[in-house]
Protein backbone atom coordinates (compact mmCIF):
# COMPACT_ATOMS: atom_id res chain seq x y z
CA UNK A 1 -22.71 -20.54 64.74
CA UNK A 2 -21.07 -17.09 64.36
CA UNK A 3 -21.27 -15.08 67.66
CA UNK A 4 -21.29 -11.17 68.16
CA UNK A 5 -20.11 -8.96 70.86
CA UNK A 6 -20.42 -5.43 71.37
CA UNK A 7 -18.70 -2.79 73.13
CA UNK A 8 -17.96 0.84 73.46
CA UNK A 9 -21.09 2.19 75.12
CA UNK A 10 -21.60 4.82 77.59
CA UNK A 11 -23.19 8.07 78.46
CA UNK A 12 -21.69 11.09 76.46
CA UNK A 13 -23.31 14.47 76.69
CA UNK A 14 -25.04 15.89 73.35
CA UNK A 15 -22.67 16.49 70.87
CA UNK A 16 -19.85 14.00 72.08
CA UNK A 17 -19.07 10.84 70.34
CA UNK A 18 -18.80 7.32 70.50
CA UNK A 19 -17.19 4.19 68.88
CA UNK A 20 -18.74 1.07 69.34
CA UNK A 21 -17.41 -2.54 68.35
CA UNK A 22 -18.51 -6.01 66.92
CA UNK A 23 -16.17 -8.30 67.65
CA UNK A 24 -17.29 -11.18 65.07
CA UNK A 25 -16.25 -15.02 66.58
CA UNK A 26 -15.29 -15.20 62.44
CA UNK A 27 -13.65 -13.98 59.41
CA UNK A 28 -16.04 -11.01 58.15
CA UNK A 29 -15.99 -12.53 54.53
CA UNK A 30 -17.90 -11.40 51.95
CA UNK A 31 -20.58 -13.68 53.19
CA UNK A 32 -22.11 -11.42 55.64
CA UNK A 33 -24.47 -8.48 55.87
CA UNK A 34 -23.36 -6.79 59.50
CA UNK A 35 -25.39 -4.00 61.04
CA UNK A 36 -26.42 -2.06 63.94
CA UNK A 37 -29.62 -1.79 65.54
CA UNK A 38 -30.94 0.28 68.43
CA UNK A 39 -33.96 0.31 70.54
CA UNK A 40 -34.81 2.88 72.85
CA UNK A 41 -37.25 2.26 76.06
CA UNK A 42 -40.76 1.27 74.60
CA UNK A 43 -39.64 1.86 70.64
CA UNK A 44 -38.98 -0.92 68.44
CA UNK A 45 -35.78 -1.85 66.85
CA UNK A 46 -34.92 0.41 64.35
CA UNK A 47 -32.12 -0.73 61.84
CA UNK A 48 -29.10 2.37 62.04
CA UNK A 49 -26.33 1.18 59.74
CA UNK A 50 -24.82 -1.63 57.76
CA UNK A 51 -21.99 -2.38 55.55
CA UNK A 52 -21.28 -5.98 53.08
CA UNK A 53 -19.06 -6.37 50.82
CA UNK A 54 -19.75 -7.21 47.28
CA UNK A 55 -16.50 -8.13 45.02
CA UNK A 56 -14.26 -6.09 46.96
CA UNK A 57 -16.25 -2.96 47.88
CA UNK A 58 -17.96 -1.83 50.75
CA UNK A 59 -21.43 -1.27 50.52
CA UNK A 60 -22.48 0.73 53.48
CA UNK A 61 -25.98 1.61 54.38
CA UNK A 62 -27.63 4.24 57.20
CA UNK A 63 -30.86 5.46 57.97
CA UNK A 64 -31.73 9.09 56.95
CA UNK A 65 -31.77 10.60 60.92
CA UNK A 66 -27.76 9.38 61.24
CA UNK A 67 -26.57 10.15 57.94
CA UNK A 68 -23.65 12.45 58.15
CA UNK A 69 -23.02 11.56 62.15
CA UNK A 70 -22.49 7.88 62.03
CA UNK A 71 -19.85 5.52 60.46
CA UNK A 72 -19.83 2.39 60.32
CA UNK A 73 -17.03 0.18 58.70
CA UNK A 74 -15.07 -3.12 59.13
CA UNK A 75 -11.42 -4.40 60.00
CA UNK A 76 -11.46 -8.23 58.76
CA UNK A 77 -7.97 -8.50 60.05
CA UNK A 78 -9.56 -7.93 63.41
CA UNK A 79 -12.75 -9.45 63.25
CA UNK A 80 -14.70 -6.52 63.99
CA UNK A 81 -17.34 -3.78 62.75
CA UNK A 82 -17.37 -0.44 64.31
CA UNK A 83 -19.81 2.35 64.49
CA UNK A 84 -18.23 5.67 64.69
CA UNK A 85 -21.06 8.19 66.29
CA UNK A 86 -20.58 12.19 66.31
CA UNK A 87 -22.78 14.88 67.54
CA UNK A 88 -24.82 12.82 69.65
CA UNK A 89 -28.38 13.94 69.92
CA UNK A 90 -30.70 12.73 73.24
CA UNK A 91 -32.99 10.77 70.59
CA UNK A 92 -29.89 8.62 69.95
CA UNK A 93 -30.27 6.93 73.34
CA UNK A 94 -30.94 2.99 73.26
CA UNK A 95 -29.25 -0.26 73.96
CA UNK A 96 -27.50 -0.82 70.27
CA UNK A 97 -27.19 -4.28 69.08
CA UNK A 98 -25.19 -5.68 66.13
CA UNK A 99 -26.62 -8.41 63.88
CA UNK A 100 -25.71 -10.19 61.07
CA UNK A 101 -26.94 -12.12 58.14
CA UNK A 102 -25.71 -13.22 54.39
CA UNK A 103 -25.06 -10.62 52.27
CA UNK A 104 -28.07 -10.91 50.47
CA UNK A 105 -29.71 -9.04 53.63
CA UNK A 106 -27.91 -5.87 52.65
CA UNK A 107 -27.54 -6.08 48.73
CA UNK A 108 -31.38 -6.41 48.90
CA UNK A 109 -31.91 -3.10 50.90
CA UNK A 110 -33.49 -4.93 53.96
CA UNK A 111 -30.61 -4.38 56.13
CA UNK A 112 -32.76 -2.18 58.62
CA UNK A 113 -35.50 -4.81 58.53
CA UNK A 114 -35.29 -6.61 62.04
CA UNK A 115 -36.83 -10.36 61.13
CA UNK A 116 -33.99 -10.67 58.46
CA UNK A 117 -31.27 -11.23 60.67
CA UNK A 118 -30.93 -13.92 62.44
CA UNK A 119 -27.52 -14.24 64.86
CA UNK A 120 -27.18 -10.91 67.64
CA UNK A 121 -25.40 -9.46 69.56
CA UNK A 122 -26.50 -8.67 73.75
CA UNK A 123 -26.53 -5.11 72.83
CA UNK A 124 -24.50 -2.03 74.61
CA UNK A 125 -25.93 1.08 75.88
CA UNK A 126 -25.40 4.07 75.10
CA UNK A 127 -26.91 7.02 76.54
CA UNK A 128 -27.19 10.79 75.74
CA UNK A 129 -28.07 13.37 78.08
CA UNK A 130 -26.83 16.61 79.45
C-alpha cells in the first residue's frame, strides 16, 4: 500500500509563501492521480490542486480561488509532489493533506472530489495570519 507524507507547513503572514511536500513511499508513475486537499476548522475538505500524467505530460488541475498563487508539480526522481503557495491569503488556513488515486481520478475531472481517493496523507498545517 503506497504511503504519503507531508511537510512544509507553518504560519506565514499574508502574502508570504509556502512549499509543501509529498513524499510518495513509490515511484510516481503514470499510474497515479496526486493532489492536495485542505480543510479549515468546521469546513469540509475542499480539493486545491492535482497533477497525473498522461503519456508523458503533466496534467495539472486547481480550483478557481488558487489559480495563479499555487503550484503544484512532481519530481519522480525524488518521490515527491510539491505545492508551491504565493500570496497567502487568511482564508488559505487549514491542515492540507495529500491524497492519491489512479489516474483515472484526475483525467476524469474528479480530482477535487474527496470520496475518490482512497490512500492520505496525516495532513500539515499551515496557517495565515498577521
Amino acid at each position: 500500500q503506497m504511503q504519503l507524507e507531508e511537510s512544509g507547513g507553518g504560519s506565514v503572514q499574508p502574502g508570504g509563501s509556502l512549499r509543501l511536500s509529498c513524499l510518495v513511499s513509490e515511484y510516481i508513475s503514470e499510474r497515479y492521480c496526486l493532489s492536495w486537499f485542505r480543510q479549515a476548522s468546521g469546513k469540509e475538505r475542499e480539493g486545491v490542486a492535482a497533477i497525473a500524467t498522461n503519456n508523458d505530460r503533466n496534467h495539472t488541475y486547481y480550483r478557481d480561488s488558487v489559480k495563479g498563487r499555487f503550484t503544484i508539480w512532481k519530481d519522480s526522481a525524488k518521490k515527491t509532489v510539491y505545492l508551491e503557495m504565493n500570496s497567502l491569503i487568511t482564508e488559505d488556513t487549514a491542515m492540507y493533506y495529500c491524497a492519491a488515486d489512479m489516474a483515472g481520478v484526475c483525467l476524469s475531472g474528479s480530482w477535487f472530489i474527496r470520496d475518490e481517493f482512497n490512500i492520505w496523507g496525516q495532513g500539515t498545517q499551515v496557517t495565515v495570519s498577521s
